[in-house]
Protein backbone atom coordinates (compact mmCIF):
# COMPACT_ATOMS: atom_id res chain seq x y z
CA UNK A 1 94.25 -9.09 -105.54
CA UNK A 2 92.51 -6.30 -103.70
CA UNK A 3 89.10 -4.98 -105.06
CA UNK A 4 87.83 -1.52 -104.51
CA UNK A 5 84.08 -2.31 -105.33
CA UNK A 6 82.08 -0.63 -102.90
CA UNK A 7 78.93 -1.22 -104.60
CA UNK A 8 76.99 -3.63 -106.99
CA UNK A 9 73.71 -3.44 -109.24
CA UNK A 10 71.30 -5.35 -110.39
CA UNK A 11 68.36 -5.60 -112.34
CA UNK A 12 64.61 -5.16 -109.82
CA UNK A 13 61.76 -6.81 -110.84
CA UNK A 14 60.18 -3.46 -111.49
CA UNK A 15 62.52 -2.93 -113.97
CA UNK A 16 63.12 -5.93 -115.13
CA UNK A 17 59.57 -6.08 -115.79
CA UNK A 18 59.95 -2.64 -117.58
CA UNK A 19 62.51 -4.18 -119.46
CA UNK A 20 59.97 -7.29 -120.68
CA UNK A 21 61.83 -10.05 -118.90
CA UNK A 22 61.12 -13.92 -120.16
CA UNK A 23 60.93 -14.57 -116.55
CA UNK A 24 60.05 -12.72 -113.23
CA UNK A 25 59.55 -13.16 -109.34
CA UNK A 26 55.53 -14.08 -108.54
CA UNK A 27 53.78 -12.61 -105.59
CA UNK A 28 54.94 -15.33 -103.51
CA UNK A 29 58.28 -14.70 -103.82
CA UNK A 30 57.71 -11.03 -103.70
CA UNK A 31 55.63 -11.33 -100.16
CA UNK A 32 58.27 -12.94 -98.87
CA UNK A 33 61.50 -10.91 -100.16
CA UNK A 34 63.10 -14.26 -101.80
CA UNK A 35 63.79 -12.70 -105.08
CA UNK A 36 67.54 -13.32 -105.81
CA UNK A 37 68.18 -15.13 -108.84
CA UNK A 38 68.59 -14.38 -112.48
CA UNK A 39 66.26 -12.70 -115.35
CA UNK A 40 66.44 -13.04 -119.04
CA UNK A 41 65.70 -9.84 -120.14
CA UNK A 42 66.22 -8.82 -124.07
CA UNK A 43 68.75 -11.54 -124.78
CA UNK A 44 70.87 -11.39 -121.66
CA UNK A 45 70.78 -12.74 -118.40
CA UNK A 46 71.37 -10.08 -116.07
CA UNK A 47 71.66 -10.64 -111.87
CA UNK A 48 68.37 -10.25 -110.04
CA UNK A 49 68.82 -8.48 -106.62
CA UNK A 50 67.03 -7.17 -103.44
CA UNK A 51 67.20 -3.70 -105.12
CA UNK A 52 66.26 -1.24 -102.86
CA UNK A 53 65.54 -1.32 -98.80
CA UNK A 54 61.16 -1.47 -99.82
CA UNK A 55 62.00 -4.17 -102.21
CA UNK A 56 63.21 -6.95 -99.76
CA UNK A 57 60.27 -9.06 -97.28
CA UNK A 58 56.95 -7.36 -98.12
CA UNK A 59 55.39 -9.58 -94.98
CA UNK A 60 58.28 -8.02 -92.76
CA UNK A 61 57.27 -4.37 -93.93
CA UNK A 62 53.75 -4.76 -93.02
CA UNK A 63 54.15 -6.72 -89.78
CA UNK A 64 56.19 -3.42 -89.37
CA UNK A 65 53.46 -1.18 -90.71
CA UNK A 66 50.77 -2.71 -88.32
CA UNK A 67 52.52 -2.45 -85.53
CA UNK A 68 53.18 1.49 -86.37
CA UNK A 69 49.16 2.03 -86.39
CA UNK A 70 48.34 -0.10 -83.49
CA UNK A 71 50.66 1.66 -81.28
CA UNK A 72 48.84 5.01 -82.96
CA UNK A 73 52.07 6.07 -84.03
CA UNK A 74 51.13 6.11 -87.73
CA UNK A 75 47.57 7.35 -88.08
CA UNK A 76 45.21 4.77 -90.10
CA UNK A 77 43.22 7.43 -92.15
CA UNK A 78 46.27 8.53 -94.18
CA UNK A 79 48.18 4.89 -94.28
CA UNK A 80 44.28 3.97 -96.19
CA UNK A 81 44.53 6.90 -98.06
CA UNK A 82 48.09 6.51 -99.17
CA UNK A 83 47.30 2.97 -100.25
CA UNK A 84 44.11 3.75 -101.80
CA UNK A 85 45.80 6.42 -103.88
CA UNK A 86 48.61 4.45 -105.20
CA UNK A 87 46.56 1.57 -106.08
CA UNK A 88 44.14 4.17 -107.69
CA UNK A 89 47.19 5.50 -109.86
CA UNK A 90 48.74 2.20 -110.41
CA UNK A 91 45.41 1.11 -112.12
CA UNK A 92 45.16 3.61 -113.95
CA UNK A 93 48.70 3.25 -115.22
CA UNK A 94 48.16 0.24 -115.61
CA UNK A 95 45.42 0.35 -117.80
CA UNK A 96 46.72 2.89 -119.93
CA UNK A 97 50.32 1.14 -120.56
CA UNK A 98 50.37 -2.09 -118.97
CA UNK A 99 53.59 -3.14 -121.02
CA UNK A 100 55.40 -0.40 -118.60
CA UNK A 101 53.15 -0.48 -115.72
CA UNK A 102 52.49 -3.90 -113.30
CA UNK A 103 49.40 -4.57 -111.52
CA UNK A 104 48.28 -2.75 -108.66
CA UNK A 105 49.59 -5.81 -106.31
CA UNK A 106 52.81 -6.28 -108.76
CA UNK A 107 53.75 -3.07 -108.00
CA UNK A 108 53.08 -3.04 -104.42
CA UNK A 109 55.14 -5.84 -103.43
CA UNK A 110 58.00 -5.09 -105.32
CA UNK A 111 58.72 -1.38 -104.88
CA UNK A 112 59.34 0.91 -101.62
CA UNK A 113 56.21 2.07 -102.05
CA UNK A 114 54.91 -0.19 -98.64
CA UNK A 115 57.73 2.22 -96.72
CA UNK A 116 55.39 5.48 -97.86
CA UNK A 117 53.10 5.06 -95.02
């Protein structure tokens, strides 16, 4: 039998952790972009996946990142200030609802936010 699935979803951590899992990745496994598995989240076990492109090897993406502002490709004033300002914003979420909002670091390593720069 022939299937015509050209695409499949699964649960992030990011929203998984919206979603109050039982159980989600640590950093660890965040820094290092091993976060396949499964998540128990509201009753059901759902598939854990890579998610998006930012969401895969955190160490990759910065190896990447400093190798962009050695060469002086990316400039390091604005890859600070980016940073700065989502961690400033992500605190601040954080603080205010930090049942929907991660930790600064949380939310670093598992989002595309380390492709902004």
């Amino acid at each position: 039998m022939h299937s015509n699935t050209e695409a499949v979803t699964s649960a992030t951590p990011l929203s998984a952790f919206r979603e109050h899992a039982a159980s989600l990745p640590d950093y660890w496994q965040l820094f290092l972009g091993n976060i396949h598995g499964k998540v128990e989240s509201l009753g059901q076990i759902v598939p854990l996946g890579a998610g998006s492109l930012g969401e895969t090897s955190a160490l990759l993406i910065m190896i990447g990142g400093l190798y962009l502002v050695v060469k002086k490709i990316a400039s390091w004033q604005i890859v600070l200030s980016f940073f700065g300002s989502f961690i400033t914003a992500s605190s601040v979420f954080h603080i205010i609802t930090p049942e929907k909002t991660p930790d600064p670091l949380y939310g670093l390593l598992s989002g595309g936010v380390l492709y902004g720069y």
